[in-house]
Protein backbone atom coordinates (compact mmCIF):
# COMPACT_ATOMS: atom_id res chain seq x y z
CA UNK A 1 -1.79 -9.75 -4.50
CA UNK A 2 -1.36 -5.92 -4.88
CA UNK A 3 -3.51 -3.14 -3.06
CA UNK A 4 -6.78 -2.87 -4.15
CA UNK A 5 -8.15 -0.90 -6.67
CA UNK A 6 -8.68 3.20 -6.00
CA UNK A 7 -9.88 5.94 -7.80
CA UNK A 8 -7.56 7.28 -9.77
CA UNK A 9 -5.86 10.10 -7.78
CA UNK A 10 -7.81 9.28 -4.56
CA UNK A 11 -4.16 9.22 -2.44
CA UNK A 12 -1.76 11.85 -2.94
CA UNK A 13 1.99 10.10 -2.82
CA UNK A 14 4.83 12.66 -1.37
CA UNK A 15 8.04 11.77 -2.90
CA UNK A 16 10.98 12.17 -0.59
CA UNK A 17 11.75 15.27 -2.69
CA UNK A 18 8.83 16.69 -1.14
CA UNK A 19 9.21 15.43 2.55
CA UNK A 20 12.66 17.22 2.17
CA UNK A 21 11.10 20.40 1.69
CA UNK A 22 8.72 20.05 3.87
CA UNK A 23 10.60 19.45 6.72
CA UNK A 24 12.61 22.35 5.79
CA UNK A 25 9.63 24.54 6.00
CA UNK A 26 8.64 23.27 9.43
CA UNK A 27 11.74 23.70 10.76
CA UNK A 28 12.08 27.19 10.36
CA UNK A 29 8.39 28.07 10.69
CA UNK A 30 7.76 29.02 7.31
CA UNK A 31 4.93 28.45 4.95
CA UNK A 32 6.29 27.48 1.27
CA UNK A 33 5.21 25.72 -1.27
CA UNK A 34 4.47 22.52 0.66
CA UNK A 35 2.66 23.37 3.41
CA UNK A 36 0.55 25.70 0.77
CA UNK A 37 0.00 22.79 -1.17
CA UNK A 38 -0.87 20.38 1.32
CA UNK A 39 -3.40 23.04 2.86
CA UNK A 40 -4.88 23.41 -0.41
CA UNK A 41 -5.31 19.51 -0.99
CA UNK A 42 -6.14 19.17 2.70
CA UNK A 43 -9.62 16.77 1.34
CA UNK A 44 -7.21 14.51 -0.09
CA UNK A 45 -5.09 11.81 2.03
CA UNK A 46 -1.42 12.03 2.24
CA UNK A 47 1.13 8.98 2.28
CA UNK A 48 4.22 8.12 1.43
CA UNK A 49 6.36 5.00 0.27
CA UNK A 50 8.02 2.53 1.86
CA UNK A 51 11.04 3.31 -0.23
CA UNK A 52 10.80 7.38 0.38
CA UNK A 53 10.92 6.10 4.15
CA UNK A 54 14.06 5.14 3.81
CA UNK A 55 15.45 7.75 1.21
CA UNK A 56 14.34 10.46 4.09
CA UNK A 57 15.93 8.29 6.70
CA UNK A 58 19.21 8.50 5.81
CA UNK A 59 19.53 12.20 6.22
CA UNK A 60 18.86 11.35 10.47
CA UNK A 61 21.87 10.03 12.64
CA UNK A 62 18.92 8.11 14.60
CA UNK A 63 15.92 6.62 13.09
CA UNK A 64 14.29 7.64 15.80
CA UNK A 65 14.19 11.09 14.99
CA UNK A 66 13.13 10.47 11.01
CA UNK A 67 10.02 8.50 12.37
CA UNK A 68 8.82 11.45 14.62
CA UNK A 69 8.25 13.18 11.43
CA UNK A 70 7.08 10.52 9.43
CA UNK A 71 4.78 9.08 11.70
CA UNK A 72 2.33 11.46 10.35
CA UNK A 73 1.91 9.58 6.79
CA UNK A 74 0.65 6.49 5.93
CA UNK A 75 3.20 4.23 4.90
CA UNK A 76 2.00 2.72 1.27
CA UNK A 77 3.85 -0.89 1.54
CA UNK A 78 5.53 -2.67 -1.62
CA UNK A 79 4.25 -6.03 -3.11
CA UNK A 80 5.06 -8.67 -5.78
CA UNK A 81 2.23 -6.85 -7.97
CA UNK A 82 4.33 -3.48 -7.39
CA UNK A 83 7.77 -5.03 -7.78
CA UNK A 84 6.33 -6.46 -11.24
CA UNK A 85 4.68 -2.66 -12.21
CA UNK A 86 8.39 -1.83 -11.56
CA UNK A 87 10.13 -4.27 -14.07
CA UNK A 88 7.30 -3.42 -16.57
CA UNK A 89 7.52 0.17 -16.22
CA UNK A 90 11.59 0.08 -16.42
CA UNK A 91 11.64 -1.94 -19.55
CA UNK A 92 9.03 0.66 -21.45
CA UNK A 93 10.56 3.62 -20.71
CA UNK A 94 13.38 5.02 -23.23
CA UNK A 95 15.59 6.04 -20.24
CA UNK A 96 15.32 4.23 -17.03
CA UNK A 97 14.26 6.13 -14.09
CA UNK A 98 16.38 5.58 -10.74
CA UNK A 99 15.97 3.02 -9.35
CA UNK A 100 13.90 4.35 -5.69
CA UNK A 101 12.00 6.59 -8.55
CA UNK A 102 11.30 3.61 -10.21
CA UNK A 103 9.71 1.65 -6.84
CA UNK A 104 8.04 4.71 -5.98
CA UNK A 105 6.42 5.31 -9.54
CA UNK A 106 5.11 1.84 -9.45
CA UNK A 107 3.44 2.30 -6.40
CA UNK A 108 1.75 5.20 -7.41
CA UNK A 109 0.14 3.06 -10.09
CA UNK A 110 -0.46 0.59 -8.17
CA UNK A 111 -2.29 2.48 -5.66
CA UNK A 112 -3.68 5.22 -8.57
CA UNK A 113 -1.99 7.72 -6.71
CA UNK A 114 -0.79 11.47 -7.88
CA UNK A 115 3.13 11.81 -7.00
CA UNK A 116 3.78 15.56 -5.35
CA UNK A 117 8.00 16.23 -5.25
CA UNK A 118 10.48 17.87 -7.12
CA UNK A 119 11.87 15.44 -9.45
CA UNK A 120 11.33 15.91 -13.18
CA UNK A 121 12.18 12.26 -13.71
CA UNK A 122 8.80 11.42 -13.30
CA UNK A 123 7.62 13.33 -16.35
CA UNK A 124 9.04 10.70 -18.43
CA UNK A 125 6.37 8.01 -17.17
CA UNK A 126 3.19 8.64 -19.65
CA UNK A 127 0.66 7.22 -17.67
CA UNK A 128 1.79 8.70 -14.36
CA UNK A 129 0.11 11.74 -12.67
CA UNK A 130 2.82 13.57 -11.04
CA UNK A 131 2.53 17.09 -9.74
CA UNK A 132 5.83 19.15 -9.02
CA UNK A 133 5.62 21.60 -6.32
């Protein structure tokens, strides 16, 4: 069984795009357009995907490391209901989104999540609400 039902937009899902930028941020003590948009939606809850775990891991020698900064998200897991969103959603769509895009899409419908990153790709997926930062 998938998650259960949410109101639509009730979790706001960082893409790895984001999580990218706003490590850069912290790590030189600036305030761009991440941390200004996750002060701004500060009432809403933040998490991320299982899949944009491991996207963000692999820029880290030790995993260690990329779960210090994680740790601070929720982790929104994967299920058969989400891997079946995914096949679903591929097969629609006139040009295929990558394949982590694709996981991570599906669980922001599954979860009626908005998606906050820097990947146009997303646009292409009608019924998704993405926001690009």
């Amino acid at each position: 069984m998938g998650p259960a039902p949410r109101e639509r937009n009730a979790v706001l899902l960082l893409d790895t795009s984001f999580l990218i930028l706003y490590e850069g941020e912290i790590a030189v003590d600036r305030t761009g357009p991440a941390r200004l948009f996750l002060r701004a939606h500060a009432a809403e809850p933040a998490a991320i995907s299982l899949i944009s775990v491991g996207e963000f891991a692999e820029g880290y020698a030790m995993p260690r490391a990329a779960e210090t900064f994680l740790r601070r998200f929720r982790v929104l897991q994967l299920s058969r209901a989400i891997a079946y969103r995914m096949a679903t959603l591929q097969g629609r769509l006139p040009q295929r989104l990558g394949e982590n895009d694709a996981w991570i899409a599906a669980t922001a419908l599954a979860y009626g999540a908005r998606i906050v990153g820097r990947d146009a790709a997303f646009r292409r997926v009608p019924s998704l609400d993405y926001s690009e930062v």
